[in-house]
N, C-alpha and C. Protein backbone atom coordinates (compact mmCIF):
# COMPACT_ATOMS: atom_id res chain seq x y z
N UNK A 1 139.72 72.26 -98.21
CA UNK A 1 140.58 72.92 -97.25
C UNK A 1 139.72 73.78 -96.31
N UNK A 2 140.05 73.54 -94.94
CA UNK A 2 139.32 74.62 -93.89
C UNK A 2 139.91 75.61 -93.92
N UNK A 3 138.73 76.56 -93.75
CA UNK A 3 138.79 78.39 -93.64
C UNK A 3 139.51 78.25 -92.50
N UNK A 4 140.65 79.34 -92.01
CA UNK A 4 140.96 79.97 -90.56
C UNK A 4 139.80 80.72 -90.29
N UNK A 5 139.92 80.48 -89.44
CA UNK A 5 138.99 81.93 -88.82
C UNK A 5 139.31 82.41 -87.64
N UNK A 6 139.71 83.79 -87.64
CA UNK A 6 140.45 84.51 -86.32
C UNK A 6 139.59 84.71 -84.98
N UNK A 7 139.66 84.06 -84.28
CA UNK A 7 139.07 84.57 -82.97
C UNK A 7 138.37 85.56 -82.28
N UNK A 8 137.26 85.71 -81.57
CA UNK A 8 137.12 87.41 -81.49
C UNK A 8 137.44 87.26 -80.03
N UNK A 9 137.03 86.66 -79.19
CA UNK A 9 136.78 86.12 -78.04
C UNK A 9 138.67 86.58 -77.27
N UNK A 10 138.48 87.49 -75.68
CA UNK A 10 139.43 87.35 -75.44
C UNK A 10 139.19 87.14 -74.15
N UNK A 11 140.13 86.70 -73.29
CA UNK A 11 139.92 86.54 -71.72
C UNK A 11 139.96 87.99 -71.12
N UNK A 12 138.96 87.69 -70.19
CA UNK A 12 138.89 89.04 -69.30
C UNK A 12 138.47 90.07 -70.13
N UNK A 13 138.64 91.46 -69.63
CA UNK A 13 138.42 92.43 -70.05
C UNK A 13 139.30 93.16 -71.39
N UNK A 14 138.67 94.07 -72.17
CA UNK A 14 139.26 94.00 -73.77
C UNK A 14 140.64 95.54 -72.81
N UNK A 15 141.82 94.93 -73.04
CA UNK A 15 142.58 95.91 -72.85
C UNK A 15 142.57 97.30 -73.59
N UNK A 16 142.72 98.75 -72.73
CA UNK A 16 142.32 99.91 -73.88
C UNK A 16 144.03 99.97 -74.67
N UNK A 17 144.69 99.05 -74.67
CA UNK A 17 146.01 99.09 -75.35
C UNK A 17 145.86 98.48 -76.69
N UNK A 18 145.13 97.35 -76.05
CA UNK A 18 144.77 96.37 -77.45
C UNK A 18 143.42 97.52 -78.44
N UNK A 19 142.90 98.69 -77.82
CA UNK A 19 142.12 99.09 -78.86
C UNK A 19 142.94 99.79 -79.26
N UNK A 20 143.60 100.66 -78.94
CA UNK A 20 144.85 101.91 -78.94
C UNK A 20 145.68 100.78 -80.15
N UNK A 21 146.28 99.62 -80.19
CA UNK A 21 146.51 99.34 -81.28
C UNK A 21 146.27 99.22 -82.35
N UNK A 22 144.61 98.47 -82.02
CA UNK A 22 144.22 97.82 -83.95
C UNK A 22 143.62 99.61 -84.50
N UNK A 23 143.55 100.60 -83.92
CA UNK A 23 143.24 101.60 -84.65
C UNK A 23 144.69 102.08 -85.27
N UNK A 24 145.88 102.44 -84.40
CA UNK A 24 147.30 102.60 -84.90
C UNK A 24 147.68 101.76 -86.22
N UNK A 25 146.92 100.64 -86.46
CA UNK A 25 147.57 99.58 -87.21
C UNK A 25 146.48 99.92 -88.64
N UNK A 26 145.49 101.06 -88.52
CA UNK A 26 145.00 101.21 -89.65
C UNK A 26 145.57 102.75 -90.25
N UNK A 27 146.48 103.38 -89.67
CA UNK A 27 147.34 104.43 -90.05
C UNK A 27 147.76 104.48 -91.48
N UNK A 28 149.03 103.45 -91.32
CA UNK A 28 149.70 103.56 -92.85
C UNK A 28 148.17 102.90 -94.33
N UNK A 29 147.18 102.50 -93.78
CA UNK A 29 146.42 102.04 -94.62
C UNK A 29 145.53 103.46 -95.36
N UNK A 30 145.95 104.12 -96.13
CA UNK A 30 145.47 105.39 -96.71
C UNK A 30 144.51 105.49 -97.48
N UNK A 31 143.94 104.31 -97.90
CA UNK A 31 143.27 104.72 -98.89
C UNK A 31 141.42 104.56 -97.58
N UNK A 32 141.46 104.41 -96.45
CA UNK A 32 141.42 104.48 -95.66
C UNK A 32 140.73 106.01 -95.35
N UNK A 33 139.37 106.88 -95.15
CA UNK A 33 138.86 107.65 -94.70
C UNK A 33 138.03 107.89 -93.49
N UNK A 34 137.80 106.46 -93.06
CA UNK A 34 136.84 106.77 -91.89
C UNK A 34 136.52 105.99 -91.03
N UNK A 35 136.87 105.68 -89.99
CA UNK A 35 136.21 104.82 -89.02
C UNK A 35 135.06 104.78 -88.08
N UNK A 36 135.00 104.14 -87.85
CA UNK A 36 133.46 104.26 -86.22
C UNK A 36 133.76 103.20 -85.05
N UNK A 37 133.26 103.48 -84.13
CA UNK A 37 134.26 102.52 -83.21
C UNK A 37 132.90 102.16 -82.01
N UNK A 38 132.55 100.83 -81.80
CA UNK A 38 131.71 101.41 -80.52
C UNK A 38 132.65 100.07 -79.71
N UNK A 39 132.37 100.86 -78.13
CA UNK A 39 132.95 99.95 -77.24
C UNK A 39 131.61 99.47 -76.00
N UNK A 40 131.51 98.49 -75.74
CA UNK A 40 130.37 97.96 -74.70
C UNK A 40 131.48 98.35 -72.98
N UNK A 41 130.50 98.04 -72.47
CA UNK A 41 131.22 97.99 -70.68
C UNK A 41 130.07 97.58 -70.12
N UNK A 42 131.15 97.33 -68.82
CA UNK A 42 129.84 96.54 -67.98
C UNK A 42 129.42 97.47 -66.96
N UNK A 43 127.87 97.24 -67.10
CA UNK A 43 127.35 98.76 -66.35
C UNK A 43 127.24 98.33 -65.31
N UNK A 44 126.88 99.37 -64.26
CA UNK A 44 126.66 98.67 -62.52
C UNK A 44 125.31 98.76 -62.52
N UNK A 45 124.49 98.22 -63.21
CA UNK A 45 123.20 98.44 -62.79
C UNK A 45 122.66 97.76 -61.55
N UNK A 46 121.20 98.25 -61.10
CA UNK A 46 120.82 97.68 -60.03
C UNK A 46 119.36 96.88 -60.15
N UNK A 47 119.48 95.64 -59.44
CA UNK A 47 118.32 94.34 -60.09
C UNK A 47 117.98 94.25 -58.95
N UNK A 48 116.74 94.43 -58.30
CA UNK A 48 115.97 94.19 -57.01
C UNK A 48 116.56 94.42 -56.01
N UNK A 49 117.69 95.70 -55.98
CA UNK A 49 118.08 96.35 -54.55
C UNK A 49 119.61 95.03 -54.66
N UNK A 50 120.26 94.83 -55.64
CA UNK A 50 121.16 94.53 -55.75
C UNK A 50 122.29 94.69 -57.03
N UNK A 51 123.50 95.23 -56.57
CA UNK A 51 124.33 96.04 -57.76
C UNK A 51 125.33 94.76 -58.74
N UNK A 52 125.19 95.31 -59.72
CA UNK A 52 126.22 94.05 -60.50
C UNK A 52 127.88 94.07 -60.29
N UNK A 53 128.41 93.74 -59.82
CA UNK A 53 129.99 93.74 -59.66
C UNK A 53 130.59 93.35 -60.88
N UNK A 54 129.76 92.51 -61.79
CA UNK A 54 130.93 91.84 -62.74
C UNK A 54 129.87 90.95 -63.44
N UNK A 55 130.10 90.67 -64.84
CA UNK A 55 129.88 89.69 -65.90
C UNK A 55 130.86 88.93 -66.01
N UNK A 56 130.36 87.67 -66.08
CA UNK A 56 130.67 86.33 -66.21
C UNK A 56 130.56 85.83 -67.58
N UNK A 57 130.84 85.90 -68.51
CA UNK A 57 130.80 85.55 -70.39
C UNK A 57 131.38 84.19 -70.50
N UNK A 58 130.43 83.48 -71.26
CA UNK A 58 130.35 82.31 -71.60
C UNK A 58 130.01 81.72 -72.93
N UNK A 59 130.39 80.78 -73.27
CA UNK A 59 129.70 80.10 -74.53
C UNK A 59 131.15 79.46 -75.08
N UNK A 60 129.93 78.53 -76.26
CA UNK A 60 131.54 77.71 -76.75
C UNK A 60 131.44 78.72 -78.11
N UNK A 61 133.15 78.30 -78.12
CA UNK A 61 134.20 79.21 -78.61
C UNK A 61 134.24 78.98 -80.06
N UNK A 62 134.21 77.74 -80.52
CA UNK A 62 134.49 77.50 -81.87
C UNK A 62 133.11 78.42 -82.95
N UNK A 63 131.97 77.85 -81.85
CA UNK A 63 130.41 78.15 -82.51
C UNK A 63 130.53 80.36 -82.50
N UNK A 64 130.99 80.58 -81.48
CA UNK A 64 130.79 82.05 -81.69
C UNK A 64 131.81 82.59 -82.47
N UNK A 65 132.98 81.78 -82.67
CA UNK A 65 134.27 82.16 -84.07
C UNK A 65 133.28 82.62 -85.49
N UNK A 66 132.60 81.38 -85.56
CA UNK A 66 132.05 81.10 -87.19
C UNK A 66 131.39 82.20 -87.34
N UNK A 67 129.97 82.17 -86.01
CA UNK A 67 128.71 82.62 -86.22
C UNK A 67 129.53 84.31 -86.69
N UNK A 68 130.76 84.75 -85.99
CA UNK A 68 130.95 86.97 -85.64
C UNK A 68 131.31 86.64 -87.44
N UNK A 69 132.37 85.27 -88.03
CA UNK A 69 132.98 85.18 -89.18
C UNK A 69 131.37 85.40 -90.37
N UNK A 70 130.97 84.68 -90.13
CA UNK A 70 129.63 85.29 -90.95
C UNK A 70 129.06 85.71 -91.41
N UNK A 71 129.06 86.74 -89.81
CA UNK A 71 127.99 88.14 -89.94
C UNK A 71 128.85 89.07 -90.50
N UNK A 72 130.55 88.92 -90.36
CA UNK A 72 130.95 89.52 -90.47
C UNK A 72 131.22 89.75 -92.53
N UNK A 73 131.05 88.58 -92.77
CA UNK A 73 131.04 88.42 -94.55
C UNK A 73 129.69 89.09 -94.83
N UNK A 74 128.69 88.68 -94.28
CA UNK A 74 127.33 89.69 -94.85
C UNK A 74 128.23 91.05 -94.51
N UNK A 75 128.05 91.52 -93.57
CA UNK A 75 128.63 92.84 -93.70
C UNK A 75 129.06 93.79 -94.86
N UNK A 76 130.14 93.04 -95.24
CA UNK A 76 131.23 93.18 -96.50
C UNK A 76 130.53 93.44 -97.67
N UNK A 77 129.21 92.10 -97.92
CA UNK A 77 128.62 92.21 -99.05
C UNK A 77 127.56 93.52 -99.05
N UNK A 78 127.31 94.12 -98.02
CA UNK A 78 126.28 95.16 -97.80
C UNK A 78 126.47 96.83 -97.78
N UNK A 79 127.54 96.57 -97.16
CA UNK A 79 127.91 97.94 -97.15
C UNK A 79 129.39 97.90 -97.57
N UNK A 80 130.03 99.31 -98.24
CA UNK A 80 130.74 99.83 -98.88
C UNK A 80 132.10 99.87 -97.84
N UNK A 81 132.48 98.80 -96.85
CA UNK A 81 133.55 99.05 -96.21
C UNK A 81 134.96 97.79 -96.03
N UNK A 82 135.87 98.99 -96.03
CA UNK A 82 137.46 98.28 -96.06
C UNK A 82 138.29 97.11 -94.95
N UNK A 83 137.50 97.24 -93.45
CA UNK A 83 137.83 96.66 -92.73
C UNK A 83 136.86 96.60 -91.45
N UNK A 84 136.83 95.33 -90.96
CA UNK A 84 135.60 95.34 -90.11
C UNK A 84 136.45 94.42 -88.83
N UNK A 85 136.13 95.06 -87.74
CA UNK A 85 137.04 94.09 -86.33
C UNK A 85 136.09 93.86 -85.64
N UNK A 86 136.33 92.94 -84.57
CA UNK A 86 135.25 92.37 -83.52
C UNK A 86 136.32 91.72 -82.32
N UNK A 87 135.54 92.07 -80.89
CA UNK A 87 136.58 91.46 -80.10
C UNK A 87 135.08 91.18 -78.72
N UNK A 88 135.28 90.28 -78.47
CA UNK A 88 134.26 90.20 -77.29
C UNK A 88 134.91 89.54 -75.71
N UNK A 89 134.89 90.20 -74.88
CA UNK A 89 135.22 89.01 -73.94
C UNK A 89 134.55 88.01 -73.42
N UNK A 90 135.52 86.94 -73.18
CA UNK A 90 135.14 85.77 -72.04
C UNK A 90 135.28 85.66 -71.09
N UNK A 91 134.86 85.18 -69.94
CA UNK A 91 135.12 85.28 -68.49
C UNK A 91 134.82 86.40 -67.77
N UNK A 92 135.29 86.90 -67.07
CA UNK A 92 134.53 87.68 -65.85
C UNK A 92 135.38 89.15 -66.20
N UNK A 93 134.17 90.39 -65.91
CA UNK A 93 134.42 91.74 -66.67
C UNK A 93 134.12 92.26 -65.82
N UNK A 94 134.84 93.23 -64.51
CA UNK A 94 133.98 93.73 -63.79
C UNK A 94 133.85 95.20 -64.15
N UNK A 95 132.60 95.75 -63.35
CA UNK A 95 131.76 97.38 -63.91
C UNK A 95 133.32 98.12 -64.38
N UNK A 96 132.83 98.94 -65.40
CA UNK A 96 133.89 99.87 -66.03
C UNK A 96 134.82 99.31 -66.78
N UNK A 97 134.78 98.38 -66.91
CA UNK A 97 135.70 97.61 -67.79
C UNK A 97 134.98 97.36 -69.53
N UNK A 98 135.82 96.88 -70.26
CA UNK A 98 135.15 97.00 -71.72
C UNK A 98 135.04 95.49 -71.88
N UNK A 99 133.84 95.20 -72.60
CA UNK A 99 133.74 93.70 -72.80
C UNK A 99 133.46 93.75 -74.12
N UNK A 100 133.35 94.13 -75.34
CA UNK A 100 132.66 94.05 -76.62
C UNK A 100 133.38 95.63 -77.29
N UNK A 101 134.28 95.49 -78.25
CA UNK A 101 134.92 96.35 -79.50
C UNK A 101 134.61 95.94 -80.89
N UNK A 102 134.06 96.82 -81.98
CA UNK A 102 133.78 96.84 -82.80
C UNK A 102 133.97 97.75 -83.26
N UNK A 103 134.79 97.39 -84.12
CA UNK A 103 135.47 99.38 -85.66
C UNK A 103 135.01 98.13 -86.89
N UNK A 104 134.74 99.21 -87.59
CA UNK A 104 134.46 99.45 -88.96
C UNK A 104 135.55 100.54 -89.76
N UNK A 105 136.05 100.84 -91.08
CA UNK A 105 136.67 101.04 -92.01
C UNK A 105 136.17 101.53 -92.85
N UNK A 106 136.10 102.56 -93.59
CA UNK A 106 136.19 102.68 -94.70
C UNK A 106 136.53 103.73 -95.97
N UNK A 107 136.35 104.17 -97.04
CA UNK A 107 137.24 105.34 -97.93
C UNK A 107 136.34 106.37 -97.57
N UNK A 108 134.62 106.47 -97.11
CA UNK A 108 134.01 107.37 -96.50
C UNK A 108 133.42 107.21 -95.49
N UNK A 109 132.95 108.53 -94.66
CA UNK A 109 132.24 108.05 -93.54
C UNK A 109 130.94 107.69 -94.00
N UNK A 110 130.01 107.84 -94.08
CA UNK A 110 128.35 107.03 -94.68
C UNK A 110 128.62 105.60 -94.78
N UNK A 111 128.75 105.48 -95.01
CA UNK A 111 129.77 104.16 -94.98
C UNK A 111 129.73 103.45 -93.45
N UNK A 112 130.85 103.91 -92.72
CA UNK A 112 130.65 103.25 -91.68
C UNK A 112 129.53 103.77 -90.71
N UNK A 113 129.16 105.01 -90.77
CA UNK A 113 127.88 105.21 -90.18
C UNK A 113 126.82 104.44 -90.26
N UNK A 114 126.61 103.96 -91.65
CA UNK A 114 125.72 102.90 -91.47
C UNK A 114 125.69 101.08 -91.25
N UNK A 115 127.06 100.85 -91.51
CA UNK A 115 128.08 99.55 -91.28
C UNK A 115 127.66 99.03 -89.69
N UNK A 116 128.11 100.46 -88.77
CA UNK A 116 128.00 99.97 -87.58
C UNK A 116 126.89 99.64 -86.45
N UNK A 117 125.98 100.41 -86.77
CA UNK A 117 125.19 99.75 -85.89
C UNK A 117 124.51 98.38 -86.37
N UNK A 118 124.51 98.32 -87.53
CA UNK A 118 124.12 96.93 -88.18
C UNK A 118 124.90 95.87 -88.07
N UNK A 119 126.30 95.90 -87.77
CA UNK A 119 126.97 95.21 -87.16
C UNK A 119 126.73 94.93 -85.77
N UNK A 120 126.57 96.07 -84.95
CA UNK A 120 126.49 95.42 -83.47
C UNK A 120 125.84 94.59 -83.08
N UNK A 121 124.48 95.42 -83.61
CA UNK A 121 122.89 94.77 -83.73
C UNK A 121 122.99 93.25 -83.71
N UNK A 122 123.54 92.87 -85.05
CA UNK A 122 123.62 91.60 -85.79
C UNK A 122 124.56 90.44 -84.94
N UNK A 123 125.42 91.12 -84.13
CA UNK A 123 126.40 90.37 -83.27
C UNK A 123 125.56 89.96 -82.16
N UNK A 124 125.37 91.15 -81.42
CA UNK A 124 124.40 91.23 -80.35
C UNK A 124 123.01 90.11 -80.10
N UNK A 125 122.90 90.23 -81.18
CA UNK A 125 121.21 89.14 -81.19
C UNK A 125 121.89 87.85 -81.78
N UNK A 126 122.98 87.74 -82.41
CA UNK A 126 122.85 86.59 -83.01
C UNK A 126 124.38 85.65 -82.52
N UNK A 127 125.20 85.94 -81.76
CA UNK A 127 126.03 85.72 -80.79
C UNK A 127 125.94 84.67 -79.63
N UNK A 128 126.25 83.02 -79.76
CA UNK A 128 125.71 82.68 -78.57
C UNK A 128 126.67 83.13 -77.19
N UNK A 129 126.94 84.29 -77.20
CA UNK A 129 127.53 84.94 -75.76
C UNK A 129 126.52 84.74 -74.41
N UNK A 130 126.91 83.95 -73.39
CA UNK A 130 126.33 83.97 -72.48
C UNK A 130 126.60 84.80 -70.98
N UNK A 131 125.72 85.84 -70.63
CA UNK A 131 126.65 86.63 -69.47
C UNK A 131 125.81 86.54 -67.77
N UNK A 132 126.76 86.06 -67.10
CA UNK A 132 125.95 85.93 -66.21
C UNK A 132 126.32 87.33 -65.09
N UNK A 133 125.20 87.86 -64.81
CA UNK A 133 125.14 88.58 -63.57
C UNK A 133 126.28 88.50 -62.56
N UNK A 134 127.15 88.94 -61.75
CA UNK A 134 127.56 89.05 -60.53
C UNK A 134 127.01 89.84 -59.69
N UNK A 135 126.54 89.59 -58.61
CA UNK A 135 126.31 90.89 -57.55
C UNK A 135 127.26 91.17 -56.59
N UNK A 136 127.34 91.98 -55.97
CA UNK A 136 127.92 92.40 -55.11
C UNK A 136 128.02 91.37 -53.64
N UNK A 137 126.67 91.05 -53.33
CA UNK A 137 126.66 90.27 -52.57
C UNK A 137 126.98 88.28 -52.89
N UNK A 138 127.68 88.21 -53.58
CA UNK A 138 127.88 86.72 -54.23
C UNK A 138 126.58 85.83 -54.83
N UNK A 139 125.66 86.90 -55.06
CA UNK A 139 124.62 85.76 -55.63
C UNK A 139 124.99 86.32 -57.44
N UNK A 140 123.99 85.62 -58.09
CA UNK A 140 124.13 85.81 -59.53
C UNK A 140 122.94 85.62 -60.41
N UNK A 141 122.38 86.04 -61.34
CA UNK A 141 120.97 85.84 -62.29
C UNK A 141 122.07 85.80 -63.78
N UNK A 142 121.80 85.24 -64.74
CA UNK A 142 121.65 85.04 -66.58
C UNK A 142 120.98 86.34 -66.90
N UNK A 143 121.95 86.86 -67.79
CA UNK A 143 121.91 88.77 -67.95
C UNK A 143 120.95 87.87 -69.39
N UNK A 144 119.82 89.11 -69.66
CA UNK A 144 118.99 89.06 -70.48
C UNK A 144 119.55 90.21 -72.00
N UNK A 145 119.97 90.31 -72.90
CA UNK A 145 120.06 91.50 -73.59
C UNK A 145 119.22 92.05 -74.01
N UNK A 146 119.44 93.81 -73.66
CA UNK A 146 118.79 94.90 -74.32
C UNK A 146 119.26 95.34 -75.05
C-alpha cells in the first residue's frame, strides 16, 4: 500500500491567514509547550545595479513531496518533538511576500530550539526548489542559495 504524503508546495505566496491558522489549530493540543516558527520572504536584493521584483519557484512536485516527507521523518527520529509543518511556495512571490513556513512542536522549548534550524537547513540544501530571479526590468538569472 502507498504512503499519502501531504503536500508542502502552495501556489503563490504562503497566505499570513494560512499561518495564523496551522498555529490556532495547535491550541486545544496541550500537552503541547512550545513552538518555533521561521518564515522566509523574498528579499529585494540588488544583482549588478538591478532589483529583484519577484521569485519564480519551480520544480517537480511529486519529487519535493517525498524528499520535505523524509527529512521530515529524520527529524522525528532526532529530536524530542510533537509536530513538525512545512509549506513552500510555487510560482511567482513577489518582494515582501512569504515563500517558505516552517513550525516545529513540542512539550519543551530545547526541543524546538534545536529541531529548527536543522530542519530548515536540511530542507533548504536538500529541496529540489528551483527559484528564478525577477528583475524589475523583465530580465531574470537562477537564484543561487545562501
Amino acid at each position: 500500500m502507498t504512503k499519502s504524503i501531504k503536500s508542502i508546495l502552495i501556489e503563490g505566496p504562503i497566505d499570513p491567514e494560512k499561518i495564523k491558522k496551522s498555529i490556532a489549530a495547535h491550541q486545544p493540543k496541550t500537552q503541547i509547550g512550545a513552538h518555533s516558527i521561521f518564515l522566509g520572504q523574498v528579499r529585494e536584493d540588488e544583482i549588478d545595479g538591478k532589483k529583484v521584483a519577484a521569485i519564480e519557484y519551480s520544480g517537480q512536485h511529486e519529487m519535493i513531496n517525498s524528499i520535505a516527507h523524509e527529512i521530515k521523518e529524520s527529524l522525528f527520529e532526532q529530536f524530542d518533538i510533537t509536530c513538525a509543518h512545512v509549506y513552500h511556495s510555487i510560482g511567482r512571490v513577489a518582494v515582501g511576500e512569504i515563500c517558505f513556513f516552517v513550525f516545529v512542536s513540542s512539550g519543551h522549548r530545547r526541543a524546538v530550539f534545536e529541531a529548527l534550524p536543522y530542519f530548515v537547513d536540511e530542507l533548504k540544501a536538500k529541496l529540489p526548489v528551483f527559484g528564478k530571479e525577477l528583475f524589475e526590468d523583465n530580465t531574470h538569472q537562477w537564484k543561487v542559495n545562501t
